[in-house]
C-alpha atoms as a PDB file:
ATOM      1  CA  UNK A   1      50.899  18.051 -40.336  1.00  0.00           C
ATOM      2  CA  UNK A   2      51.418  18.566 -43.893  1.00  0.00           C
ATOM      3  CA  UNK A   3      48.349  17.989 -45.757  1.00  0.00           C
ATOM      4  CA  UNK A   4      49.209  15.735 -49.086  1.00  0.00           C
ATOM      5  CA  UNK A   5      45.744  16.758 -50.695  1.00  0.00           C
ATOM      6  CA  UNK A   6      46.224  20.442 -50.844  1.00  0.00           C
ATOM      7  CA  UNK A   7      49.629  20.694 -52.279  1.00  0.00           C
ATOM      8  CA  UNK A   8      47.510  20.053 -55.726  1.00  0.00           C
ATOM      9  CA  UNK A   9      45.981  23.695 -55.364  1.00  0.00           C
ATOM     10  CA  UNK A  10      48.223  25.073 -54.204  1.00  0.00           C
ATOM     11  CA  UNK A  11      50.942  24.252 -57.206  1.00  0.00           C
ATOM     12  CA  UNK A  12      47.836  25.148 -59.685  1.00  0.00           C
ATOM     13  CA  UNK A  13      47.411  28.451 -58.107  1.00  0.00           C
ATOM     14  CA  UNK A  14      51.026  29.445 -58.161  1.00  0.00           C
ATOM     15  CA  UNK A  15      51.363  27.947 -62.081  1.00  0.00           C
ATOM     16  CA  UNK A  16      48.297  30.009 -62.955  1.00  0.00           C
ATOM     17  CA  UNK A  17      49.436  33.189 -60.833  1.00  0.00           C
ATOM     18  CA  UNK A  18      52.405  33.838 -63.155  1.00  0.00           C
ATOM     19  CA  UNK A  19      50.319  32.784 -66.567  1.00  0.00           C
ATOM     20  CA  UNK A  20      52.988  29.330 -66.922  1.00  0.00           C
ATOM     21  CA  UNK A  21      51.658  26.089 -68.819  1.00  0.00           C
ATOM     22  CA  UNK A  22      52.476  23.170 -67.122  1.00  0.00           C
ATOM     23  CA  UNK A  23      54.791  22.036 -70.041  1.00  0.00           C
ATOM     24  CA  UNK A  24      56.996  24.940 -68.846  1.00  0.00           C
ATOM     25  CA  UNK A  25      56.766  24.538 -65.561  1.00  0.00           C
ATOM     26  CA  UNK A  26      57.863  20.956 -66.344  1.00  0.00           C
ATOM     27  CA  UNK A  27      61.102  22.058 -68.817  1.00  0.00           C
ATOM     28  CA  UNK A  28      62.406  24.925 -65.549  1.00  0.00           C
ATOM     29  CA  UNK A  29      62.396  21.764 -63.278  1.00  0.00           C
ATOM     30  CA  UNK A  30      63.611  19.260 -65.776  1.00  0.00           C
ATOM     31  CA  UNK A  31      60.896  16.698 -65.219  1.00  0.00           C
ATOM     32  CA  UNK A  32      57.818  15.547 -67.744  1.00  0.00           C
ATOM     33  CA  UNK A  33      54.959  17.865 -68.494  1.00  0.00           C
ATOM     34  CA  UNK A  34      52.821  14.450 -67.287  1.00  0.00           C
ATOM     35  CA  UNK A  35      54.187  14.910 -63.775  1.00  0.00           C
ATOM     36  CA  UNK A  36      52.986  17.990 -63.539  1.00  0.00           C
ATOM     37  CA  UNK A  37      49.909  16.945 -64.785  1.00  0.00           C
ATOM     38  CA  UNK A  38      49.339  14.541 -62.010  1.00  0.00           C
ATOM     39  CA  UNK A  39      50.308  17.014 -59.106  1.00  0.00           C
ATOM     40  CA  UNK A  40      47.754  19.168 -60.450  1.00  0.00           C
ATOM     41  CA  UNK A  41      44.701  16.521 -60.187  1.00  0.00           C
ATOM     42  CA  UNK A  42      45.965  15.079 -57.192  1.00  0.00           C
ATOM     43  CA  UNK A  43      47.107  11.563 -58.405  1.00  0.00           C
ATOM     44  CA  UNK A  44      50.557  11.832 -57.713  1.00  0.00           C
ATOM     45  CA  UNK A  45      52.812  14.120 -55.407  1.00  0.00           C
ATOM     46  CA  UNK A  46      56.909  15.682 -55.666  1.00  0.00           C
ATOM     47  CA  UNK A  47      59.840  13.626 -54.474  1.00  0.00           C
ATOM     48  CA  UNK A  48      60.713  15.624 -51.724  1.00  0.00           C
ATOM     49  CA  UNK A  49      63.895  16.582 -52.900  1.00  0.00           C
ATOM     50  CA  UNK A  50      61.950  18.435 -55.047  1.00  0.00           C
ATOM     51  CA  UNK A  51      60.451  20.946 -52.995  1.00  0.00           C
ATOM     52  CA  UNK A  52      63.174  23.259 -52.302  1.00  0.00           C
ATOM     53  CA  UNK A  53      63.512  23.641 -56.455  1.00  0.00           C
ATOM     54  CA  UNK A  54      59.872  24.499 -56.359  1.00  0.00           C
ATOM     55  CA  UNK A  55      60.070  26.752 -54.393  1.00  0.00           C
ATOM     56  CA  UNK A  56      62.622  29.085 -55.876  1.00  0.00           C
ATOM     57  CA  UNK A  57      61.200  28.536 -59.295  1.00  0.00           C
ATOM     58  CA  UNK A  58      57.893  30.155 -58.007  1.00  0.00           C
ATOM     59  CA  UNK A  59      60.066  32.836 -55.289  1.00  0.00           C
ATOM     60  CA  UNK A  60      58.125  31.343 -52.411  1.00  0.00           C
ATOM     61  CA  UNK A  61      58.740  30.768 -48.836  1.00  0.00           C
ATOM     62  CA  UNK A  62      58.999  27.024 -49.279  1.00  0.00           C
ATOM     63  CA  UNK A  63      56.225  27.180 -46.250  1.00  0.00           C
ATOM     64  CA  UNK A  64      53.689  28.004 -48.931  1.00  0.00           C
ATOM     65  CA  UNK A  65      54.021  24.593 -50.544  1.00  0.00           C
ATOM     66  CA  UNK A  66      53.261  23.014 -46.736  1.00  0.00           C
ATOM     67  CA  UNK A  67      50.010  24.480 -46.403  1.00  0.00           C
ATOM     68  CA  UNK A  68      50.566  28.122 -45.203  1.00  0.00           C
ATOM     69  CA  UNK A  69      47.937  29.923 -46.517  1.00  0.00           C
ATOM     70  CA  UNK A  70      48.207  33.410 -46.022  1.00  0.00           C
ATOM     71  CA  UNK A  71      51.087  33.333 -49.074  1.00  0.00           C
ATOM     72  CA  UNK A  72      48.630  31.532 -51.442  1.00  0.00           C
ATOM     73  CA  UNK A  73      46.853  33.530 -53.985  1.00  0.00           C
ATOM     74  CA  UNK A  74      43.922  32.015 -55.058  1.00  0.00           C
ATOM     75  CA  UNK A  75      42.675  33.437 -58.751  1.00  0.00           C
ATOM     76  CA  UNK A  76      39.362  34.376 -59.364  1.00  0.00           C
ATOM     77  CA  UNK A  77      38.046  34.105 -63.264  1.00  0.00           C
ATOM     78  CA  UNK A  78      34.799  34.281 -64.904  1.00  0.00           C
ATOM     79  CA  UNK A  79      32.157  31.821 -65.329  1.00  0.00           C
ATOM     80  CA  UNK A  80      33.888  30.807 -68.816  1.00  0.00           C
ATOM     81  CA  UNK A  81      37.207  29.281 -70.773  1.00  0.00           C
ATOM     82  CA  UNK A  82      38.116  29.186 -73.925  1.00  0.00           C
ATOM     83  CA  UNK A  83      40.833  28.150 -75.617  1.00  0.00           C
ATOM     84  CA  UNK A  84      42.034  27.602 -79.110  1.00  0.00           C
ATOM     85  CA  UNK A  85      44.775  24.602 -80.239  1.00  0.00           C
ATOM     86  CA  UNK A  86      46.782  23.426 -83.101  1.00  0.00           C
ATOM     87  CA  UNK A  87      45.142  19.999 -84.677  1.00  0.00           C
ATOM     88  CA  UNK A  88      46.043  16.758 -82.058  1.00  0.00           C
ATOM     89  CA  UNK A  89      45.211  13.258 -82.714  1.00  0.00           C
ATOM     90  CA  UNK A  90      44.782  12.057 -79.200  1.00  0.00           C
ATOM     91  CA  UNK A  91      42.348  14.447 -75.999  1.00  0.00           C
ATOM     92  CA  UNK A  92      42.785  12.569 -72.761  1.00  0.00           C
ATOM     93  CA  UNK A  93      40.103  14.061 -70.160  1.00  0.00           C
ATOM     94  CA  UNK A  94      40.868  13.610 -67.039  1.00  0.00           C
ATOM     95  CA  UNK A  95      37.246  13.794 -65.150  1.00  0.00           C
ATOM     96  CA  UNK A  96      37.464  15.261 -61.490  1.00  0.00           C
ATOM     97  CA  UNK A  97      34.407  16.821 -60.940  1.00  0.00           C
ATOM     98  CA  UNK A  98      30.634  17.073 -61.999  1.00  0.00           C
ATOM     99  CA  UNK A  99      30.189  17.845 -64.974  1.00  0.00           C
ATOM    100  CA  UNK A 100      28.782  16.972 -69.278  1.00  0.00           C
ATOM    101  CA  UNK A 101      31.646  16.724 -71.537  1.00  0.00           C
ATOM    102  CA  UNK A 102      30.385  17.167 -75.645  1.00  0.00           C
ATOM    103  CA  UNK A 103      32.743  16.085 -78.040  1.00  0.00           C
ATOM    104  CA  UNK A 104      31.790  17.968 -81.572  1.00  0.00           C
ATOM    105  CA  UNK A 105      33.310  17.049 -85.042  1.00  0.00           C
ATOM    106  CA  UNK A 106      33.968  20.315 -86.415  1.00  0.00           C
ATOM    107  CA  UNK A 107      35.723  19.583 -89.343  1.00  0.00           C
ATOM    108  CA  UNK A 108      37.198  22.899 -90.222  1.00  0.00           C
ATOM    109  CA  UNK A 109      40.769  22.061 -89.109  1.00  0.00           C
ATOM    110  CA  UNK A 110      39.970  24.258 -85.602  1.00  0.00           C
ATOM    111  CA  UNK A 111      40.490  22.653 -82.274  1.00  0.00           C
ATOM    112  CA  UNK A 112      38.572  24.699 -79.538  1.00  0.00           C
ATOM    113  CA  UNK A 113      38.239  23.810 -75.938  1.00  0.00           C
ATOM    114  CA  UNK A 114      35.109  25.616 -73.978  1.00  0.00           C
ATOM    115  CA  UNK A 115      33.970  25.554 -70.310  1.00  0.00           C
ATOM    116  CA  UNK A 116      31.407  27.025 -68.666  1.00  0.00           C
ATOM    117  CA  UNK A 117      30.467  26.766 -64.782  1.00  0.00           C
ATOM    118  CA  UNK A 118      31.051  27.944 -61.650  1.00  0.00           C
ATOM    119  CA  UNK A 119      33.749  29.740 -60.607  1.00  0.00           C
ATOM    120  CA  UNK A 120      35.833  27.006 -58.585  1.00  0.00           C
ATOM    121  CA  UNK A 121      34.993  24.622 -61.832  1.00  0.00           C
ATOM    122  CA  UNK A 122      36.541  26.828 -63.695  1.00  0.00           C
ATOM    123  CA  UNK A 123      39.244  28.103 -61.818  1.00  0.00           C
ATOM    124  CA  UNK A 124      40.901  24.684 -61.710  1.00  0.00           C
ATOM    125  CA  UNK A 125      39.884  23.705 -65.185  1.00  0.00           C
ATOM    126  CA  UNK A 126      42.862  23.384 -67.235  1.00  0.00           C
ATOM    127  CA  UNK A 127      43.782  22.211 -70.961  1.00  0.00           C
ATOM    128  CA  UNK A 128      47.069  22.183 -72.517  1.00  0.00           C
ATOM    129  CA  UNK A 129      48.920  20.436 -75.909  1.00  0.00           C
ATOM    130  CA  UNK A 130      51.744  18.496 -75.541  1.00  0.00           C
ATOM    131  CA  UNK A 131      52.802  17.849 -79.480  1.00  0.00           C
ATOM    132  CA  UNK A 132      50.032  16.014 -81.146  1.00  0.00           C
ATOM    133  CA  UNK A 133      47.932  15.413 -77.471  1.00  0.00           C
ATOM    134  CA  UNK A 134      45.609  17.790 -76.168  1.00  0.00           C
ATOM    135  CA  UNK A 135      45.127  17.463 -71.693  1.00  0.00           C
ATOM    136  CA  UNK A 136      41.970  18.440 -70.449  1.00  0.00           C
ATOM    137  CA  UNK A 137      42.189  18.805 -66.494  1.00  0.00           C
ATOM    138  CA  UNK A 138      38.569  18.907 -65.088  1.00  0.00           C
ATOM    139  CA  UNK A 139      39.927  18.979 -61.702  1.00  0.00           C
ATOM    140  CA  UNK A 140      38.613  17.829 -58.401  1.00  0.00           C
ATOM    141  CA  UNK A 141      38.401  21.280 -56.261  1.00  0.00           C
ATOM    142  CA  UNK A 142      38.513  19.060 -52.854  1.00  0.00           C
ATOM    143  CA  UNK A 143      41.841  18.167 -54.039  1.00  0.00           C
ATOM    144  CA  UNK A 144      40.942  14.477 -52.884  1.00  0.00           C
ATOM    145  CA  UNK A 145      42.527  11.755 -55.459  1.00  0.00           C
ATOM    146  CA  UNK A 146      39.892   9.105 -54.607  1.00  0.00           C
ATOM    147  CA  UNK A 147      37.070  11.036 -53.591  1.00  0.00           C
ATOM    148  CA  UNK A 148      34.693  13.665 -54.539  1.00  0.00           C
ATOM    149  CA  UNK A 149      33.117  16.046 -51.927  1.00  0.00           C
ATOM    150  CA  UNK A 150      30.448  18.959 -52.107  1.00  0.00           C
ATOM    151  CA  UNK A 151      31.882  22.315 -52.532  1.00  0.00           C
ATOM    152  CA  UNK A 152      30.448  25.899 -52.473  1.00  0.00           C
ATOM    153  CA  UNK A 153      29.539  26.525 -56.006  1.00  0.00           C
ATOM    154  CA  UNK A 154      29.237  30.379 -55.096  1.00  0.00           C
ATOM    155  CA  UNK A 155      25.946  30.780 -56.024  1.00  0.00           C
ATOM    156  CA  UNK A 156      25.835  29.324 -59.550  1.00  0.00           C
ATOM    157  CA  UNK A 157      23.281  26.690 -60.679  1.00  0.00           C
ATOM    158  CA  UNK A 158      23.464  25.817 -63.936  1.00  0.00           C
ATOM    159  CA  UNK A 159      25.453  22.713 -64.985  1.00  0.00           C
ATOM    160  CA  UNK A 160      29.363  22.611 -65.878  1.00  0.00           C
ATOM    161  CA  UNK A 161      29.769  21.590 -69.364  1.00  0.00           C
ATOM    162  CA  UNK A 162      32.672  21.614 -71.129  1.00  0.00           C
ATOM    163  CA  UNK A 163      32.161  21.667 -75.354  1.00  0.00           C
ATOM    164  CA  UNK A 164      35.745  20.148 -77.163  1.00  0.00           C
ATOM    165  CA  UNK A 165      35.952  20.928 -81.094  1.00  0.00           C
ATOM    166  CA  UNK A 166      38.219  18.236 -82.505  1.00  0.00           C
ATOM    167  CA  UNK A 167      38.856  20.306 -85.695  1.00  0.00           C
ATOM    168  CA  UNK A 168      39.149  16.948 -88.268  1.00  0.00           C
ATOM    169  CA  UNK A 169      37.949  13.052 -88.080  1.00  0.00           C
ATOM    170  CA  UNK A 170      39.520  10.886 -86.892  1.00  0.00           C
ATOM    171  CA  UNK A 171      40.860  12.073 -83.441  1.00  0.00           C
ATOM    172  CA  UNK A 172      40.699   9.878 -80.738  1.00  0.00           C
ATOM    173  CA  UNK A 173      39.591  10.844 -77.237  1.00  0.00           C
ATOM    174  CA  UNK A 174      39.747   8.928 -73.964  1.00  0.00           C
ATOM    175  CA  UNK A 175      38.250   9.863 -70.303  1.00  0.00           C
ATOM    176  CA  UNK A 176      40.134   9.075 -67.432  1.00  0.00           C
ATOM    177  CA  UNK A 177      37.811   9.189 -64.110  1.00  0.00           C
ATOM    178  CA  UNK A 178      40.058   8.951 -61.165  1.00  0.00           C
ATOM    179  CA  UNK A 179      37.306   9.764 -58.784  1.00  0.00           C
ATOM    180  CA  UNK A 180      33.899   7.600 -56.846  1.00  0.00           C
ATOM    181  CA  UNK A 181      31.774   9.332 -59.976  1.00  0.00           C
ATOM    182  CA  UNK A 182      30.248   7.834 -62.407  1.00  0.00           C
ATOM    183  CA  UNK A 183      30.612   8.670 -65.835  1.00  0.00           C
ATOM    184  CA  UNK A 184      28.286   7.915 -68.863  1.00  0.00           C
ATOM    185  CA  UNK A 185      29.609   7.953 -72.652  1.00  0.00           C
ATOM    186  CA  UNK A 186      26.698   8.120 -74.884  1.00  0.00           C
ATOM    187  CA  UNK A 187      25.643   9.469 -77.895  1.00  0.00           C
ATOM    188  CA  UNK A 188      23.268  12.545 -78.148  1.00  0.00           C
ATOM    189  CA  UNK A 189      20.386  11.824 -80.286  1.00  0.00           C
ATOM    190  CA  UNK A 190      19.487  15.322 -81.060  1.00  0.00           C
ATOM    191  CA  UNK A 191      22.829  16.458 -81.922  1.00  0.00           C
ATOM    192  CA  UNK A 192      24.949  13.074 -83.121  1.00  0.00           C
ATOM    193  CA  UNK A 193      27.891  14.501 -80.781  1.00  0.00           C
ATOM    194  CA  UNK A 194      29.129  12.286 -78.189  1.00  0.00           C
ATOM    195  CA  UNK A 195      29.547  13.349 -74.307  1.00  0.00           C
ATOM    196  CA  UNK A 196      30.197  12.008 -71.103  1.00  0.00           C
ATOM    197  CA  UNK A 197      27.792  13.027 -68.268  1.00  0.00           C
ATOM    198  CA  UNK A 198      29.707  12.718 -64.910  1.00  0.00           C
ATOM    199  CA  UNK A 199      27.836  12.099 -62.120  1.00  0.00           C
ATOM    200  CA  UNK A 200      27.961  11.414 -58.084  1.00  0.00           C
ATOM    201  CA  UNK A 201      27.399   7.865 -56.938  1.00  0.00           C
ATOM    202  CA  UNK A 202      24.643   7.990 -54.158  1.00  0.00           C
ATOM    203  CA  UNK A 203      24.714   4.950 -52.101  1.00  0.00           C
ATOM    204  CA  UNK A 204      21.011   4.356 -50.682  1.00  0.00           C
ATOM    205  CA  UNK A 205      21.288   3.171 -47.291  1.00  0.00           C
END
């Protein structure tokens, strides 16, 4: 049976395998850079007509996009990403996974984007400009679209925090959690920089 919540890392892996942004990933199969955004983080899923495209854009078995894992190459990357973009107006964050987002006013017309966590954090962490609209993907490694689950962190134990330079006032930034976490927008009183602390929901029984 063809599981619906893997597909999303399995399409991240095979964008990331070949060094593609999801914008052109979007323009080879003639759809919006958004949908792609979606499969990615698990909130929405291919028409199935679709599928056989996919799969000879990527040279794949179309198999590999049901789940057969022995043609999946999973990428391995450091405990770090960073990323430099032209000015935007609008970040959306889309918040998947534990983590502290820090928004910091800059002001020197640079727009930087830096994670740092674990290795599966990062590995599916994504960010990517689509004309004056920066995407940050903090994906949800389970792959889950409604709920988040422990995974093995592979040893590391510091927090994930992801730092976003806006480059210039004004910018406006939204957080989209599309998970059972809870997410906190505050202010940081030592540094005046905003951030969002994502965090599990614990139900006490």
């Amino acid at each position: 049976m063809y599981d619906l919540n893997e597909f999303c890392n399995i399409i991240t892996s095979l964008r990331k395998e070949r060094c593609w942004t999801q914008t052109a990933v979007a323009e080879k199969l003639g759809i919006s850079a958004q949908s792609i955004s979606k499969w990615e983080c698990g909130i929405d899923y291919p028409d199935v007509t679709l599928f056989p495209m996919i799969a000879e854009l990527f040279s794949i078995p179309i198999g590999v996009l049901f789940g057969e894992k022995s043609n999946v190459c999973v990428m391995t990357q450091e405990n770090k990403y960073v990323k430099e973009f032209a000015l935007c107006k609008n970040i959306t964050v889309y918040l998947g996974n534990i983590c502290r987002v820090e928004y910091i006013e800059n002001n020197d017309g640079t727009c930087i984007v830096k994670a740092e966590g674990d290795p599966v954090f990062i590995r599916y962490f994504d960010a990517e400009q689509t004309g004056d609209e920066l995407i940050v993907q903090i994906k949800n490694p389970s792959g889950s679209a409604i709920l988040w689950e422990p995974y093995d962190r592979e040893g590391y134990t510091n927090e994930n925090i992801v730092h976003i330079y806006l480059g210039e006032k004004g910018v406006n930034y939204t957080n989209i959690n599309y998970l059972d976490l809870q997410a906190n927008f505050s202010q940081n009183e030592q540094t005046g920089n905003y951030e969002v602390n994502t965090v599990r929901i614990t139900n006490n029984v």
